[in-house]
C-alpha atoms as a PDB file:
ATOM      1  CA  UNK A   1      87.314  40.169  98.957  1.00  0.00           C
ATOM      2  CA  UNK A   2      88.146  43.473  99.125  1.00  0.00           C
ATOM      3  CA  UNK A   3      90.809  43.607 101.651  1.00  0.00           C
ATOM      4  CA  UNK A   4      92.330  40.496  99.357  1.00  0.00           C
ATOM      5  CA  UNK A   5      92.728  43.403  96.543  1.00  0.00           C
ATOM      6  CA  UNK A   6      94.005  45.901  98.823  1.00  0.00           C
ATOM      7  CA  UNK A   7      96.691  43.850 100.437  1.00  0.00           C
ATOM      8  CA  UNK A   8      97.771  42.386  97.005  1.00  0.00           C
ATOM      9  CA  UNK A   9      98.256  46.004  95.663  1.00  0.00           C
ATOM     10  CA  UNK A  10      99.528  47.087  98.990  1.00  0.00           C
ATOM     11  CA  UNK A  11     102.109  44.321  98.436  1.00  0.00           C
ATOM     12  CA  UNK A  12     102.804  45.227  94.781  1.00  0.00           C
ATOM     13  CA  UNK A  13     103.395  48.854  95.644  1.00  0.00           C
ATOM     14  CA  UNK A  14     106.174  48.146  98.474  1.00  0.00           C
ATOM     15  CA  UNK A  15     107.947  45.740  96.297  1.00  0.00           C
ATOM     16  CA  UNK A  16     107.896  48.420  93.925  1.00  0.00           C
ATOM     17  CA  UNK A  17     109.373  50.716  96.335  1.00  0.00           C
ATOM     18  CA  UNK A  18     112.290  48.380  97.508  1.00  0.00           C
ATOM     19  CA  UNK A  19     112.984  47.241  93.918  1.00  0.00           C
ATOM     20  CA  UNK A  20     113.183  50.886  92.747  1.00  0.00           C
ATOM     21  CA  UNK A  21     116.761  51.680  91.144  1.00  0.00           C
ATOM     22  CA  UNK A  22     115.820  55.280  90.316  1.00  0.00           C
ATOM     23  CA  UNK A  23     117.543  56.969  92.945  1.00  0.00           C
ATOM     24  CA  UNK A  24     114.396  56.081  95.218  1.00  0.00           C
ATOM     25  CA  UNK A  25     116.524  53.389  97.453  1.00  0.00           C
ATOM     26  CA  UNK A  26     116.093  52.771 100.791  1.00  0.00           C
ATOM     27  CA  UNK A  27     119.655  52.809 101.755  1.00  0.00           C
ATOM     28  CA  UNK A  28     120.156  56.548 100.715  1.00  0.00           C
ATOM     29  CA  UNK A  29     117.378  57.599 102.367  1.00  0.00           C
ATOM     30  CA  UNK A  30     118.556  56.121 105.341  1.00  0.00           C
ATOM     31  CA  UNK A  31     121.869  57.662 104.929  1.00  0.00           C
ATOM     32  CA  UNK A  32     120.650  61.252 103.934  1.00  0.00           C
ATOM     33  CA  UNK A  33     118.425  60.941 107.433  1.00  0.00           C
ATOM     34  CA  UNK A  34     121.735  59.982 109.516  1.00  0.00           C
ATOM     35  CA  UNK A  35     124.090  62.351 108.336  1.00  0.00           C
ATOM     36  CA  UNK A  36     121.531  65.100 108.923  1.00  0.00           C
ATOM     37  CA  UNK A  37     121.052  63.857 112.390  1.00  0.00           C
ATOM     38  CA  UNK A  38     124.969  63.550 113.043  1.00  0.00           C
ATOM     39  CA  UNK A  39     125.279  67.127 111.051  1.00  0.00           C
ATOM     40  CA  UNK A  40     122.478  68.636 113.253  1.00  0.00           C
ATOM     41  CA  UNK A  41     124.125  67.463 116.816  1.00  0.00           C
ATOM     42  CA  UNK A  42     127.306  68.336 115.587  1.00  0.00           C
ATOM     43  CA  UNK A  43     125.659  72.284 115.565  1.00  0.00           C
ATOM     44  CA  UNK A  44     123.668  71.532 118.537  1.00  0.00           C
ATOM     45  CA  UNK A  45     126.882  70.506 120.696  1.00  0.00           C
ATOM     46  CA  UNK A  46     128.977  73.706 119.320  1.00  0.00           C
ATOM     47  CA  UNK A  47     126.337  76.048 120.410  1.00  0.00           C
ATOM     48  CA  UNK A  48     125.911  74.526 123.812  1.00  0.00           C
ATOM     49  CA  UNK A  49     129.495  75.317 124.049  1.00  0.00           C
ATOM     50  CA  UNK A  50     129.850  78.095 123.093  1.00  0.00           C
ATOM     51  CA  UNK A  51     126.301  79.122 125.543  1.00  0.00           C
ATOM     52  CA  UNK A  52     128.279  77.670 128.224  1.00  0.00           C
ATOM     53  CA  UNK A  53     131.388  80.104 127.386  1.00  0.00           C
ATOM     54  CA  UNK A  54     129.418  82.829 127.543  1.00  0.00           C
ATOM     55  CA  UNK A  55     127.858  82.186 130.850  1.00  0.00           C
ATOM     56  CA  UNK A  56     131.273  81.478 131.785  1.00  0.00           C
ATOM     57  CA  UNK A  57     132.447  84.639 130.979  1.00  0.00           C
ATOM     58  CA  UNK A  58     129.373  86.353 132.910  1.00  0.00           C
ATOM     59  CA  UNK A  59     130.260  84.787 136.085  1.00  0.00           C
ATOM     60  CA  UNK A  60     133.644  85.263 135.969  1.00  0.00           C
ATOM     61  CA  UNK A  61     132.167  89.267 135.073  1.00  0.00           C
ATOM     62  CA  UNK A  62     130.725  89.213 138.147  1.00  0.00           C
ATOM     63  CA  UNK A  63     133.094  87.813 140.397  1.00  0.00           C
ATOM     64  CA  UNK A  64     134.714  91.073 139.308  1.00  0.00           C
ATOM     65  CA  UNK A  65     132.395  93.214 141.425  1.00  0.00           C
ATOM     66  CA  UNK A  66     131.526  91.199 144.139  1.00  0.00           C
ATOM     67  CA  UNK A  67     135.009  91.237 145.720  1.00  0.00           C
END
């Protein structure tokens, strides 16, 4: 009996979530999420690079001494 109640307001609740017009929608969340991901790899792939300029740089520093 209980679990009846539960799932029926469970059920209420997440149609009231998808049905939500206020700005709560599903969609832009899911946008918002993937542009941070594609805005955070974006940074993570420009400082690799420019890591791997750097070290770069140091060998080529080196190769200066060693002959």
């Amino acid at each position: 009996m209980y679990q009846y109640k539960f799932l029926k307001k469970f059920g209420k609740k997440i149609k009231e979530f998808f049905s939500d017009e206020s700005g709560g929608n599903l969609v832009e969340y899911a946008l918002l999420i993937g542009f941070a991901l594609f805005i955070f790899f974006i940074i993570v792939g420009i400082i690799t690079g420019m890591l791997d300029w750097v070290q770069g740089l140091a060998d080529d520093f080196s190769d200066l001494f060693k002959g």
